[in-house]
C-alpha atoms as a PDB file:
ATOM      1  CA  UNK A   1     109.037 201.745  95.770  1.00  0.00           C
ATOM      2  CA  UNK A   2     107.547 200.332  92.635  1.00  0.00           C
ATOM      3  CA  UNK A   3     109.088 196.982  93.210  1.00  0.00           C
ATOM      4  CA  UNK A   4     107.380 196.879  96.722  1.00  0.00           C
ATOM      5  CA  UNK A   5     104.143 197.741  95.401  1.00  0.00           C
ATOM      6  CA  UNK A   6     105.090 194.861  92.708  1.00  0.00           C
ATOM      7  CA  UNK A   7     105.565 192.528  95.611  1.00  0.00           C
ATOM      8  CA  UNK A   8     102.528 193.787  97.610  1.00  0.00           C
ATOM      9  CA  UNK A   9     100.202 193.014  94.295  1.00  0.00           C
ATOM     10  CA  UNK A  10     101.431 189.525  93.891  1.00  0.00           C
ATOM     11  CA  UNK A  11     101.830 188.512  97.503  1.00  0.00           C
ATOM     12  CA  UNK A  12      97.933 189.744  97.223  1.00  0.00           C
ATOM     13  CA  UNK A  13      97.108 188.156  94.301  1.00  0.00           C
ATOM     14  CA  UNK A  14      98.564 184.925  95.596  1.00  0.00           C
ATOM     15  CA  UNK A  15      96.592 184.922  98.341  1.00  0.00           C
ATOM     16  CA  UNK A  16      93.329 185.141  96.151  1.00  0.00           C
ATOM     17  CA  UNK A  17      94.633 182.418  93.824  1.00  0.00           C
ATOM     18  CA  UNK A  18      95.524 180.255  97.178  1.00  0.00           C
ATOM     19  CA  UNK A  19      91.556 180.598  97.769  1.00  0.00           C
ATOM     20  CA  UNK A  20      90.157 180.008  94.955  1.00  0.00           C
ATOM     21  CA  UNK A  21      92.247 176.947  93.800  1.00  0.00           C
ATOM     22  CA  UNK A  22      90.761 174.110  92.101  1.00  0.00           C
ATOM     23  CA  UNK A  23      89.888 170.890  93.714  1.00  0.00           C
ATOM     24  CA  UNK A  24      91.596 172.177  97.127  1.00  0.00           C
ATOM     25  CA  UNK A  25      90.116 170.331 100.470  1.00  0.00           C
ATOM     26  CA  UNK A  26      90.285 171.995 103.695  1.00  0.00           C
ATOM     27  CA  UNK A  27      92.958 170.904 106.404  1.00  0.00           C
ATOM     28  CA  UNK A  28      92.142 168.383 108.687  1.00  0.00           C
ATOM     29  CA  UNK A  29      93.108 169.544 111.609  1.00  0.00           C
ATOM     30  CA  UNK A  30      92.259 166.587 113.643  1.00  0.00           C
ATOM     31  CA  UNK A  31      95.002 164.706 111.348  1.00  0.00           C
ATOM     32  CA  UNK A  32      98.340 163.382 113.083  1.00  0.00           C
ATOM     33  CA  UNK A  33     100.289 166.479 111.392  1.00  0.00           C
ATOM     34  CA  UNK A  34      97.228 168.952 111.951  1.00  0.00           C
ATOM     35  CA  UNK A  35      96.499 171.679 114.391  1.00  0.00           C
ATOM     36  CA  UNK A  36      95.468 168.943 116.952  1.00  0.00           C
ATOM     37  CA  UNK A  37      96.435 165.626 118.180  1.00  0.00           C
ATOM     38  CA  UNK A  38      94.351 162.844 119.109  1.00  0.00           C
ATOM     39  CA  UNK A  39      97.435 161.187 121.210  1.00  0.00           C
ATOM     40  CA  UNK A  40      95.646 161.766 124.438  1.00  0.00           C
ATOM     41  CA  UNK A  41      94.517 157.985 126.066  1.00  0.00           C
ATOM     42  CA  UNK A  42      91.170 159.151 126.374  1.00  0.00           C
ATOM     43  CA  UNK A  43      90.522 160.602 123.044  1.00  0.00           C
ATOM     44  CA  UNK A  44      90.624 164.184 123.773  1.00  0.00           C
ATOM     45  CA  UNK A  45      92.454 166.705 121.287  1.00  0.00           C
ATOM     46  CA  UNK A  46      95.824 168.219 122.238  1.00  0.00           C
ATOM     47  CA  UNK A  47      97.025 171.468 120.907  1.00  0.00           C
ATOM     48  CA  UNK A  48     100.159 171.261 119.286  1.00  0.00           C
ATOM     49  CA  UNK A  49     102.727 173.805 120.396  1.00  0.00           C
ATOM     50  CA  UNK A  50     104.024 174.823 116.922  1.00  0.00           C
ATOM     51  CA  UNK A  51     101.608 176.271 113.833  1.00  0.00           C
ATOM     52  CA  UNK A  52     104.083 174.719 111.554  1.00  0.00           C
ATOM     53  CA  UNK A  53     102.699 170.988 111.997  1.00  0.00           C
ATOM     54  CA  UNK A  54      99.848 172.744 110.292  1.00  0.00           C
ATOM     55  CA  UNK A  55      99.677 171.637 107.063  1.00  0.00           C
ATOM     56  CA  UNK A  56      98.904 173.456 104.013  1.00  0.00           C
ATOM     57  CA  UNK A  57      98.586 172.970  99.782  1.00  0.00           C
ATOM     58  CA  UNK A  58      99.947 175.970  99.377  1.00  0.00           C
ATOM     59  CA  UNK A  59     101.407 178.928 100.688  1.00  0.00           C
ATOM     60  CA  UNK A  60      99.682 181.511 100.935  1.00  0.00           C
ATOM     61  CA  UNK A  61     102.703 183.763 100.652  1.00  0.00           C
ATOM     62  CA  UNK A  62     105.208 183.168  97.709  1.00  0.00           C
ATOM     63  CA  UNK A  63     107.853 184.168 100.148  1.00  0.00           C
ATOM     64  CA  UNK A  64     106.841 181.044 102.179  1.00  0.00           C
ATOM     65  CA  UNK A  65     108.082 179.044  99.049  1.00  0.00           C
ATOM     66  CA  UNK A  66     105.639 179.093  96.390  1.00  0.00           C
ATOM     67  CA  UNK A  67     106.762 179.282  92.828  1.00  0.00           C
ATOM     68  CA  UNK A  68     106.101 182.752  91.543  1.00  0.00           C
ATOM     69  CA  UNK A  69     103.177 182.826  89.516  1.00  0.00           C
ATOM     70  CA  UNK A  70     103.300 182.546  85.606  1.00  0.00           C
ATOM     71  CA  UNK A  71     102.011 184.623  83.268  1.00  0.00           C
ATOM     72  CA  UNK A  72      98.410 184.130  82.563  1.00  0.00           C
ATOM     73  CA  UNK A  73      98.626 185.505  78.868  1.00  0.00           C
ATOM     74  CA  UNK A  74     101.001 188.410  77.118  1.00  0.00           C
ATOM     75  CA  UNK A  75     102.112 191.328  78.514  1.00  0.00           C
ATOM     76  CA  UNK A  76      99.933 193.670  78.790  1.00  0.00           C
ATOM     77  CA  UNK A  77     100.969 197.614  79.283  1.00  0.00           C
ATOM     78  CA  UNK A  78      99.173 197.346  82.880  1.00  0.00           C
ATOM     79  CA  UNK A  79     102.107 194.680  84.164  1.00  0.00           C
ATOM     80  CA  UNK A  80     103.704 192.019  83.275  1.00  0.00           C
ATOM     81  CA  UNK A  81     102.089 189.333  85.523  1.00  0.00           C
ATOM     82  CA  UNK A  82      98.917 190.337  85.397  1.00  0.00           C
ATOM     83  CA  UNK A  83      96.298 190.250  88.215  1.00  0.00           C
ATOM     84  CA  UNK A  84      93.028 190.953  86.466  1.00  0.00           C
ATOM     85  CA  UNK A  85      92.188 189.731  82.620  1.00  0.00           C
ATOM     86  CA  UNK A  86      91.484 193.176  81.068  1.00  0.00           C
ATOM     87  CA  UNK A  87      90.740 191.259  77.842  1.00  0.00           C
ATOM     88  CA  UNK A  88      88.443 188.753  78.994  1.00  0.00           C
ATOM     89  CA  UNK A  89      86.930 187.916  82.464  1.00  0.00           C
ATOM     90  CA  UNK A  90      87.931 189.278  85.743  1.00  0.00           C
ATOM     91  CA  UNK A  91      89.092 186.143  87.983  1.00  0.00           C
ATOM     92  CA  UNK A  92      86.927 183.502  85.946  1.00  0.00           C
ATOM     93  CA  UNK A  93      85.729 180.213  87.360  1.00  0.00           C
ATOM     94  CA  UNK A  94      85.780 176.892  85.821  1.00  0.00           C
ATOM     95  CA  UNK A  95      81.757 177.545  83.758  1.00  0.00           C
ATOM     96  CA  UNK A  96      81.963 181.326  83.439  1.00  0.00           C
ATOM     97  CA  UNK A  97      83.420 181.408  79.784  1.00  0.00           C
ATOM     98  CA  UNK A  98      80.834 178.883  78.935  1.00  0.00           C
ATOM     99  CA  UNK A  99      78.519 181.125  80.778  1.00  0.00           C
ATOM    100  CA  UNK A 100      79.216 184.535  78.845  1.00  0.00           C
ATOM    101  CA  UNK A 101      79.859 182.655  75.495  1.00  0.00           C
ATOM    102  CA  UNK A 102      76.423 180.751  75.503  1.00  0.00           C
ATOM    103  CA  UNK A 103      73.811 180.931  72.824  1.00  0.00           C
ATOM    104  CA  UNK A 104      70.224 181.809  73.583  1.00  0.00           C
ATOM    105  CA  UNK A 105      69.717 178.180  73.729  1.00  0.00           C
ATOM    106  CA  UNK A 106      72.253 176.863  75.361  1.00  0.00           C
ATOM    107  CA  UNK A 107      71.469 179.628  78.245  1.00  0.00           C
ATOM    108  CA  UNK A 108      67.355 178.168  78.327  1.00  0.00           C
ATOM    109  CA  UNK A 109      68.893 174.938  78.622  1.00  0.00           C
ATOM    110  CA  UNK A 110      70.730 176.147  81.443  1.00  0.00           C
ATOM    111  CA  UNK A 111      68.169 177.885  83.323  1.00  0.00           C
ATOM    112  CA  UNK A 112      65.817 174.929  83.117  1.00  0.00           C
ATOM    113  CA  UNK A 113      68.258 172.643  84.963  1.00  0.00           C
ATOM    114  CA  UNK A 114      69.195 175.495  87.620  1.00  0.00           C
ATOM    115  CA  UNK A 115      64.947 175.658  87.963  1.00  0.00           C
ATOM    116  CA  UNK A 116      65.196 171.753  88.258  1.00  0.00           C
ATOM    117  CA  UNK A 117      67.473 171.422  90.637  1.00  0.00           C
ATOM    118  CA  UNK A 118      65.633 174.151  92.428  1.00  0.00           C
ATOM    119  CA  UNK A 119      62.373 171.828  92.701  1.00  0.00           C
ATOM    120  CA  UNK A 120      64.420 169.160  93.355  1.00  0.00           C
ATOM    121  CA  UNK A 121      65.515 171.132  96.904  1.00  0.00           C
ATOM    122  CA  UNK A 122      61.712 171.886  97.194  1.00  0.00           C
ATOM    123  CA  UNK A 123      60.661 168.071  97.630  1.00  0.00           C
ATOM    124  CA  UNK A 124      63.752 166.904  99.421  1.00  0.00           C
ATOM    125  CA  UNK A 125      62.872 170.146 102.079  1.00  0.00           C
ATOM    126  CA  UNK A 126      59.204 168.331 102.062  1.00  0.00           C
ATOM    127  CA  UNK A 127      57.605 170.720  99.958  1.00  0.00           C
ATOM    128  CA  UNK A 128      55.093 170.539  97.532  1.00  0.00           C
ATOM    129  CA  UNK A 129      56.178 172.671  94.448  1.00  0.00           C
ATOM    130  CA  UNK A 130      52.610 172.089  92.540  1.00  0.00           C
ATOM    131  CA  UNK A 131      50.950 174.164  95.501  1.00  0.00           C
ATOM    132  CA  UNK A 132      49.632 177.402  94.265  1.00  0.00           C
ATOM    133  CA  UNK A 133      52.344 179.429  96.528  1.00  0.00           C
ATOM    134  CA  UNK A 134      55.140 177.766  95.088  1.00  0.00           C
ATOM    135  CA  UNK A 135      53.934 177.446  91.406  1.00  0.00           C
ATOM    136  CA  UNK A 136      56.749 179.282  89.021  1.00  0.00           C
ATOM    137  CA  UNK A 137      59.467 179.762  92.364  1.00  0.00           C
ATOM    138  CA  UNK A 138      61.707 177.097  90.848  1.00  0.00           C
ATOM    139  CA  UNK A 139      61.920 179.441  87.697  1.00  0.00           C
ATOM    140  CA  UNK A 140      62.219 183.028  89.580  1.00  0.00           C
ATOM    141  CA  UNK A 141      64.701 181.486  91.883  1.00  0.00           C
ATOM    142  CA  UNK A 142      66.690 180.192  89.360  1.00  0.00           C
ATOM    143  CA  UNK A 143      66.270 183.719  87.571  1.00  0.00           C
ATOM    144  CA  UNK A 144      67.375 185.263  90.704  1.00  0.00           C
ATOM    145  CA  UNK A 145      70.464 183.415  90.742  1.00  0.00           C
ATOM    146  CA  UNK A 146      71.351 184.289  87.867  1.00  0.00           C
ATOM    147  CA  UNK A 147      71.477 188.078  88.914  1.00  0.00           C
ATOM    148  CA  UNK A 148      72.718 187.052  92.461  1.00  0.00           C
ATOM    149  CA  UNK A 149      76.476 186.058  90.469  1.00  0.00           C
ATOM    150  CA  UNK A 150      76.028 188.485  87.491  1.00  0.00           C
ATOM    151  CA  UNK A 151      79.542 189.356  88.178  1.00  0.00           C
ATOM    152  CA  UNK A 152      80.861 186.037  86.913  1.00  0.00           C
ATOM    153  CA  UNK A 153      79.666 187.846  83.485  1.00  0.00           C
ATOM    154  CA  UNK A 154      81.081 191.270  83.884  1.00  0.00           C
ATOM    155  CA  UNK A 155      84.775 192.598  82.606  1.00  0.00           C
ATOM    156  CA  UNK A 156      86.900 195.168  84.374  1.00  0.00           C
ATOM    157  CA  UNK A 157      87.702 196.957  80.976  1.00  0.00           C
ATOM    158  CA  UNK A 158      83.940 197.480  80.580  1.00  0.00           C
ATOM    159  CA  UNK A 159      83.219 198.331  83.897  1.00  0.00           C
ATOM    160  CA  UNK A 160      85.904 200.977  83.765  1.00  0.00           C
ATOM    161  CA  UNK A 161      85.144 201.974  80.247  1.00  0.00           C
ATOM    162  CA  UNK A 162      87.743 204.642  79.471  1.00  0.00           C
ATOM    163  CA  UNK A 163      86.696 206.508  83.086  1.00  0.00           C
ATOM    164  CA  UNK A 164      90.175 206.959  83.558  1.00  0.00           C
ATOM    165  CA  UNK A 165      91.624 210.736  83.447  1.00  0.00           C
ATOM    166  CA  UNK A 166      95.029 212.450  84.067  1.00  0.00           C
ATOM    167  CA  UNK A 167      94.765 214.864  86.880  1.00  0.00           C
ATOM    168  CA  UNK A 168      97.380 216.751  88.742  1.00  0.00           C
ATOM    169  CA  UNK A 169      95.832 215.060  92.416  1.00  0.00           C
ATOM    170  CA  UNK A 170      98.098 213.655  94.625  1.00  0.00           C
ATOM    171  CA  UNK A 171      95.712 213.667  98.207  1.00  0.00           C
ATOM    172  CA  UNK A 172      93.446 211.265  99.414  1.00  0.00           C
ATOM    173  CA  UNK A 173      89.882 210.116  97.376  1.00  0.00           C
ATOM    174  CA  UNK A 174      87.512 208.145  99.283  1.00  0.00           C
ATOM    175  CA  UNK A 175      84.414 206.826  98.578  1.00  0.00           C
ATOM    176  CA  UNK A 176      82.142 205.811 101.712  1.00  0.00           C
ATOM    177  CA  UNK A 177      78.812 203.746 102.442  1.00  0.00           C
ATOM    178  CA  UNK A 178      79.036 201.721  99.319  1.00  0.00           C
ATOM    179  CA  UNK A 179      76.312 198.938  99.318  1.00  0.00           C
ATOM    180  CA  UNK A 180      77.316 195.698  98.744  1.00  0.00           C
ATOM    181  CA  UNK A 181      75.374 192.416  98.482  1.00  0.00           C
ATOM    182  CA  UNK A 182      76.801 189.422  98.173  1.00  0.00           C
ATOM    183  CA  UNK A 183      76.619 185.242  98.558  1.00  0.00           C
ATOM    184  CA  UNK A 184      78.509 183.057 101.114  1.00  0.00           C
ATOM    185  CA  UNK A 185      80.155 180.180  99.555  1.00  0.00           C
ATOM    186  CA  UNK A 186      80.132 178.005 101.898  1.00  0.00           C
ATOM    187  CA  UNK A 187      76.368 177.690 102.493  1.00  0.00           C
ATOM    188  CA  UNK A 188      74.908 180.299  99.641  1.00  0.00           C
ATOM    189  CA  UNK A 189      73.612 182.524 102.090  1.00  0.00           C
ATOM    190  CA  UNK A 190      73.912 186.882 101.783  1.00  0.00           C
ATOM    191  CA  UNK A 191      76.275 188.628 103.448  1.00  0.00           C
ATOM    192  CA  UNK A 192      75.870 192.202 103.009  1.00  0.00           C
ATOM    193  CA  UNK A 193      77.420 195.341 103.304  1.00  0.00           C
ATOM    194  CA  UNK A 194      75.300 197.188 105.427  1.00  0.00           C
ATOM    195  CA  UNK A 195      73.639 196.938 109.003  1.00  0.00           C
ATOM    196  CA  UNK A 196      71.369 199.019 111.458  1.00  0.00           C
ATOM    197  CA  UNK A 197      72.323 201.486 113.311  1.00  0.00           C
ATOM    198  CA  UNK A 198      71.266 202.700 117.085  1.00  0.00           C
ATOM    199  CA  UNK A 199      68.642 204.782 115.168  1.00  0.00           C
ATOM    200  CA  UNK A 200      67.372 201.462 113.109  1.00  0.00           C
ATOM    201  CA  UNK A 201      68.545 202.784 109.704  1.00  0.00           C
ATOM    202  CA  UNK A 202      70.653 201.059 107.686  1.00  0.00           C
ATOM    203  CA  UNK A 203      74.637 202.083 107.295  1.00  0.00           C
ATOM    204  CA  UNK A 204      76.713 200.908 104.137  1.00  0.00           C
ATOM    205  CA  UNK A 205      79.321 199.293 105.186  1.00  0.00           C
ATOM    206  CA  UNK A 206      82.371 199.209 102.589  1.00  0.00           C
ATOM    207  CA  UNK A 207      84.989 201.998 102.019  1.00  0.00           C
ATOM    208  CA  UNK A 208      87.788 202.450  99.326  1.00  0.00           C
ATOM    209  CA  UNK A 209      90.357 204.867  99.416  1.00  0.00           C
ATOM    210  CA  UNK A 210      93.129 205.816  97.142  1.00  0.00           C
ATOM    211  CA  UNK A 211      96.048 207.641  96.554  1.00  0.00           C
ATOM    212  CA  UNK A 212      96.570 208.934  92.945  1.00  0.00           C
ATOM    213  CA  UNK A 213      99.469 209.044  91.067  1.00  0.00           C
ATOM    214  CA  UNK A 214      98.421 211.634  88.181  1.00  0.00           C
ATOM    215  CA  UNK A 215      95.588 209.459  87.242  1.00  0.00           C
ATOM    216  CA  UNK A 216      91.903 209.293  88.890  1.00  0.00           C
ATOM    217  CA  UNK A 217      88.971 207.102  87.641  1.00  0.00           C
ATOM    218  CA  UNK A 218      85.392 208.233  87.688  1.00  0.00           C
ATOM    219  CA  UNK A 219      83.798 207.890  91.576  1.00  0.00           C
ATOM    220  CA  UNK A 220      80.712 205.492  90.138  1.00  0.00           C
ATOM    221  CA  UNK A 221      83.438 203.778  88.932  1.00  0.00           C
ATOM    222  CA  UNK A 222      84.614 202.623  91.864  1.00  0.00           C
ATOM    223  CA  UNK A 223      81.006 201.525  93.673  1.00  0.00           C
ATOM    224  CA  UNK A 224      80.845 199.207  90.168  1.00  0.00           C
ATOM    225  CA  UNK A 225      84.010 197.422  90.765  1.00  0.00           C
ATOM    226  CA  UNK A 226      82.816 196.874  94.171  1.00  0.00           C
ATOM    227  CA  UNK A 227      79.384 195.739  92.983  1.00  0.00           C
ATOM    228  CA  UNK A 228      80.999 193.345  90.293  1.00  0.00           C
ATOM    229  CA  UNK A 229      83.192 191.148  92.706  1.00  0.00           C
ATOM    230  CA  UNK A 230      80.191 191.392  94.793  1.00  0.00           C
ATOM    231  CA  UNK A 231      77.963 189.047  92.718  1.00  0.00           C
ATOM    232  CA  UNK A 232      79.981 186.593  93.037  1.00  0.00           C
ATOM    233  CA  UNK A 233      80.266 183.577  95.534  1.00  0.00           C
ATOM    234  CA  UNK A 234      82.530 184.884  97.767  1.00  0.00           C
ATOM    235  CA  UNK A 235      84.328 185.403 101.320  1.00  0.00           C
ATOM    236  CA  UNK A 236      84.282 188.474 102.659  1.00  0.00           C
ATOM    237  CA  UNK A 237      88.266 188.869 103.065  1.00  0.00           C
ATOM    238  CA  UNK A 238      88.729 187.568  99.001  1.00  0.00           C
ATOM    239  CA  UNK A 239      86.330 190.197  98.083  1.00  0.00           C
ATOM    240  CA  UNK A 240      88.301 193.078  99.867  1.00  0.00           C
ATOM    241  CA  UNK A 241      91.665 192.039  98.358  1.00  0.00           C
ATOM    242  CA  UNK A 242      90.205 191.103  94.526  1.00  0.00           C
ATOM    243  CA  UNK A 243      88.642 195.307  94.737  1.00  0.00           C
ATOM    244  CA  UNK A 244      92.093 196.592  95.890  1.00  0.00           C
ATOM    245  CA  UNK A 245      93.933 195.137  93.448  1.00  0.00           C
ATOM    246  CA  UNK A 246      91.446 195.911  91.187  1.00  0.00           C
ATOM    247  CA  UNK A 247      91.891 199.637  91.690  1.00  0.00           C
ATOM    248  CA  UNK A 248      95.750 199.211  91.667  1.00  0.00           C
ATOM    249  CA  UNK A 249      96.225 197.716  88.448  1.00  0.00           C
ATOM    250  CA  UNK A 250      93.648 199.799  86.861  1.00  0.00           C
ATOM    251  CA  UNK A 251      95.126 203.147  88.185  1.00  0.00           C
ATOM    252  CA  UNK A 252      98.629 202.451  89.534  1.00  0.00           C
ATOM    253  CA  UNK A 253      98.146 204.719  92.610  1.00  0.00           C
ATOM    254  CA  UNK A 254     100.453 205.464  95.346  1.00  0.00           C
ATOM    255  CA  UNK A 255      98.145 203.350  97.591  1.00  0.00           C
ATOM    256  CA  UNK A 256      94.850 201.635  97.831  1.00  0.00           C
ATOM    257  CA  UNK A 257      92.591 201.000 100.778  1.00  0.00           C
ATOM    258  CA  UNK A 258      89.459 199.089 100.883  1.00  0.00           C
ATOM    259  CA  UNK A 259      87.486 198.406 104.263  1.00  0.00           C
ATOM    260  CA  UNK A 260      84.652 196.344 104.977  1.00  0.00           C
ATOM    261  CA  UNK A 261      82.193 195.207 107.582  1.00  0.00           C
ATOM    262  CA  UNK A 262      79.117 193.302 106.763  1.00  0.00           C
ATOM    263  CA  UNK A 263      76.619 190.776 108.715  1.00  0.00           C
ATOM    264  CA  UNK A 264      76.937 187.499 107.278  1.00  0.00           C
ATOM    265  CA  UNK A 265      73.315 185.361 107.380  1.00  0.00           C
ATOM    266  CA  UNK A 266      75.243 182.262 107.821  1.00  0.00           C
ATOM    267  CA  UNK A 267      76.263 183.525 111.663  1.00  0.00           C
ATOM    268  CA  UNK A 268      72.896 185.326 112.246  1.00  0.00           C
ATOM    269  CA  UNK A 269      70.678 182.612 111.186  1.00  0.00           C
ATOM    270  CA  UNK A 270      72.099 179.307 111.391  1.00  0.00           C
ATOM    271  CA  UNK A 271      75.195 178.305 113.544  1.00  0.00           C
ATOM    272  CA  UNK A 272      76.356 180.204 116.147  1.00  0.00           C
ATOM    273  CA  UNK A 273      72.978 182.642 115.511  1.00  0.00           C
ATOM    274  CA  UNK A 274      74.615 185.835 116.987  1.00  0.00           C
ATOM    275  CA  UNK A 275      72.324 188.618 115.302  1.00  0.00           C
ATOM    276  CA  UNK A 276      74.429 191.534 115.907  1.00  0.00           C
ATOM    277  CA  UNK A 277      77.777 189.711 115.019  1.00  0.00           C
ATOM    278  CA  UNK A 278      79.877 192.241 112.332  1.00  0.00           C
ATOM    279  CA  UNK A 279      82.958 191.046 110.310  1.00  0.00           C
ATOM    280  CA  UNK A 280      85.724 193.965 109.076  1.00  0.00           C
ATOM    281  CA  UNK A 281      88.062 192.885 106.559  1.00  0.00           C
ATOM    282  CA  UNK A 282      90.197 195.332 105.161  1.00  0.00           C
ATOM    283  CA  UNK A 283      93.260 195.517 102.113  1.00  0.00           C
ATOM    284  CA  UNK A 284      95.855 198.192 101.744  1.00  0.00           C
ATOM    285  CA  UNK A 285      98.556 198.397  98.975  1.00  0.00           C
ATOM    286  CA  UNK A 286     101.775 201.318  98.399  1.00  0.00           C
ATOM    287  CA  UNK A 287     101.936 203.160 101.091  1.00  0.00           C
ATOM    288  CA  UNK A 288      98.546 202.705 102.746  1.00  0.00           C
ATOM    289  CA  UNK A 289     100.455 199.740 103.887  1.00  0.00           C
ATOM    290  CA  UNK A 290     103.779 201.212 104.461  1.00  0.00           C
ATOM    291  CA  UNK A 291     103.008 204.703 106.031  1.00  0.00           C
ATOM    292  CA  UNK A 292     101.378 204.232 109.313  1.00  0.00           C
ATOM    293  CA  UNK A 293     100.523 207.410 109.414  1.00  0.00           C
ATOM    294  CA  UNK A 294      98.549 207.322 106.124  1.00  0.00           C
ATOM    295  CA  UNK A 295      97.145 203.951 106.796  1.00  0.00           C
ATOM    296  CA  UNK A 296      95.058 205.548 109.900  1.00  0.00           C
END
C-alpha cells in the first residue's frame, strides 16, 4: 500500500514537473511526426491512426520511460524524494527566490519596471496613460500583480504552521465551496473557482477531501493551501494535482481528493466566447484512487 501511494505521488509529481519544465515548446502537431499530416495533394491535414507518432519532451509518466526523478535536496522525514520544499519555496519558478530574497530596493526597482511595462501595453493598446482616468493605473496594476501571484512568495511549512494534530479519525473530512481565484498562463486572464447558479448567486467551486491516517490538519488550513497555489500562474488541472499532493505529503493520509470546476475568462471572453462553459479537474491519491467505492 505505501509503495503505491509512493508511486501515485511521483507519477503526480511528474506530471507537474512535465508542465512546468523550463524552456519546453509545445508540439507541433502539424509536423511530419505530429498528430497530423500534411501528405494530402491538396494540403489538407490527415489524422494519423496511431497517438504514438505524437511526439513528446517528456513523458508525462515515469513508467512511459522517464528517469525517476532525483532528489531535490536531503532527506527530509516527510519522504525521501520530496514533492514540496518544506524548507524553502513550494514549486519555485526561475525569479521567485530573487523575489522573496529582495531588499526594499531592489523590490521598488522591480515594481517600477512591472508599472513600465504596464504603460508600455497602455500606448501600444492606443491609450493615452497621461489622461486623468488612467493617471497612477500603471502603478496599481502593477501593485495588483503583485498580489494576483502572492503565492510565488508563500511556504507550505508556514502556511501549515504546526496545524497538524494526532487524532484517532479514520472517516472522511471534506471541505466544500472553497473560493479560488486564479491567473491563466497562457493569456493572464482569471479563472476562478466559482460561478452562478439558476438563482444568480455565486457557488464556490473547489472541494478537497481526505482520508486520515491518525493525523488531521486544521480545516482553514486546507482553504490556504488552496489559496496559495492559487496565486500563481497556473492551469487549472496543475493546480488540482500541486493541492493534492500538497495535503499528502503534509499529512500522509489514506487518500486525498481534490475537485474543481471554474469558468476560465480566456473561453468566456475571447476565443471560443462560450459564457456558460465550466471546466472540472479533479486529483485523487491512496485509495480515493484505488477504492471505487470511496472515490464516488
Amino acid at each position: 500500500m505505501d509503495s503505491r501511494d509512493q508511486r501515485e505521488r511521483e507519477n503526480t509529481l511528474a506530471s507537474i514537473k512535465s508542465s512546468m519544465g523550463p524552456r519546453k515548446q509545445p508540439v507541433d502537431l502539424d509536423q511530419p511526426n505530429g498528430y497530423f499530416s500534411t501528405s494530402k495533394a491538396d494540403g489538407t491535414h490527415k489524422r494519423l491512426s496511431r497517438l504514438a507518432d505524437l511526439e513528446e519532451e517528456a513523458p508525462r509518466d515515469p513508467r512511459d520511460g522517464a528517469p525517476p526523478t532525483p532528489p531535490t535536496r536531503s532527506i527530509s522525514p516527510y519522504t525521501q524524494n520530496p514533492t514540496i520544499d518544506f524548507d524553502g519555496l513550494s514549486w519555485p519558478s526561475v525569479g521567485t527566490r530573487a523575489r522573496l530574497d529582495s531588499t526594499p530596493e531592489e523590490a521598488a526597482a522591480r515594481l517600477e519596471k512591472l508599472s513600465g511595462a504596464v504603460r508600455t501595453i497602455l500606448e501600444c493598446i492606443g491609450e493615452d496613460p497621461d489622461r486623468e482616468g488612467l493617471h497612477g493605473t500603471p502603478e496599481r496594476y502593477a501593485k495588483a500583480l503583485a498580489f494576483f501571484t502572492k503565492g510565488y512568495e508563500e511556504n507550505l511549512r508556514d502556511i501549515v504552521n504546526g496545524a497538524v494534530f494526532h487524532e484517532d479519525h479514520d472517516e472522511l473530512v471534506i471541505v466544500k465551496d472553497i473560493e479560488v481565484f486564479s491567473l491563466c498562463e497562457h493569456h493572464m486572464v482569471p479563472f476562478t473557482g466559482k460561478k452562478p447558479t439558476d438563482k444568480g448567486r455565486q457557488q464556490k467551486q473547489m472541494h478537497i477531501g481526505y482520508i486520515p491516517n491518525r493525523r488531521v490538519i486544521g480545516l482553514s488550513k486546507i482553504a490556504r493551501i488552496a489559496e496559495m497555489f492559487s496565486r500563481r500562474l497556473q492551469v487549472q488541472e496543475r493546480l488540482t494535482k500541486q493541492v493534492a499532493l500538497a495535503i499528502s505529503e503534509v499529512l500522509r493520509p489514506q487518500g486525498v481528493a481534490v475537485v474543481m470546476e471554474s469558468s476560465h475568462l480566456c473561453m468566456v471572453m475571447r476565443g471560443v466566447q462560450k459564457t456558460t462553459a465550466s471546466t472540472t479537474t479533479s486529483c485523487m491519491l491512496g485509495r480515493m484512487r484505488s477504492t471505487a467505492k470511496t472515490r464516488e
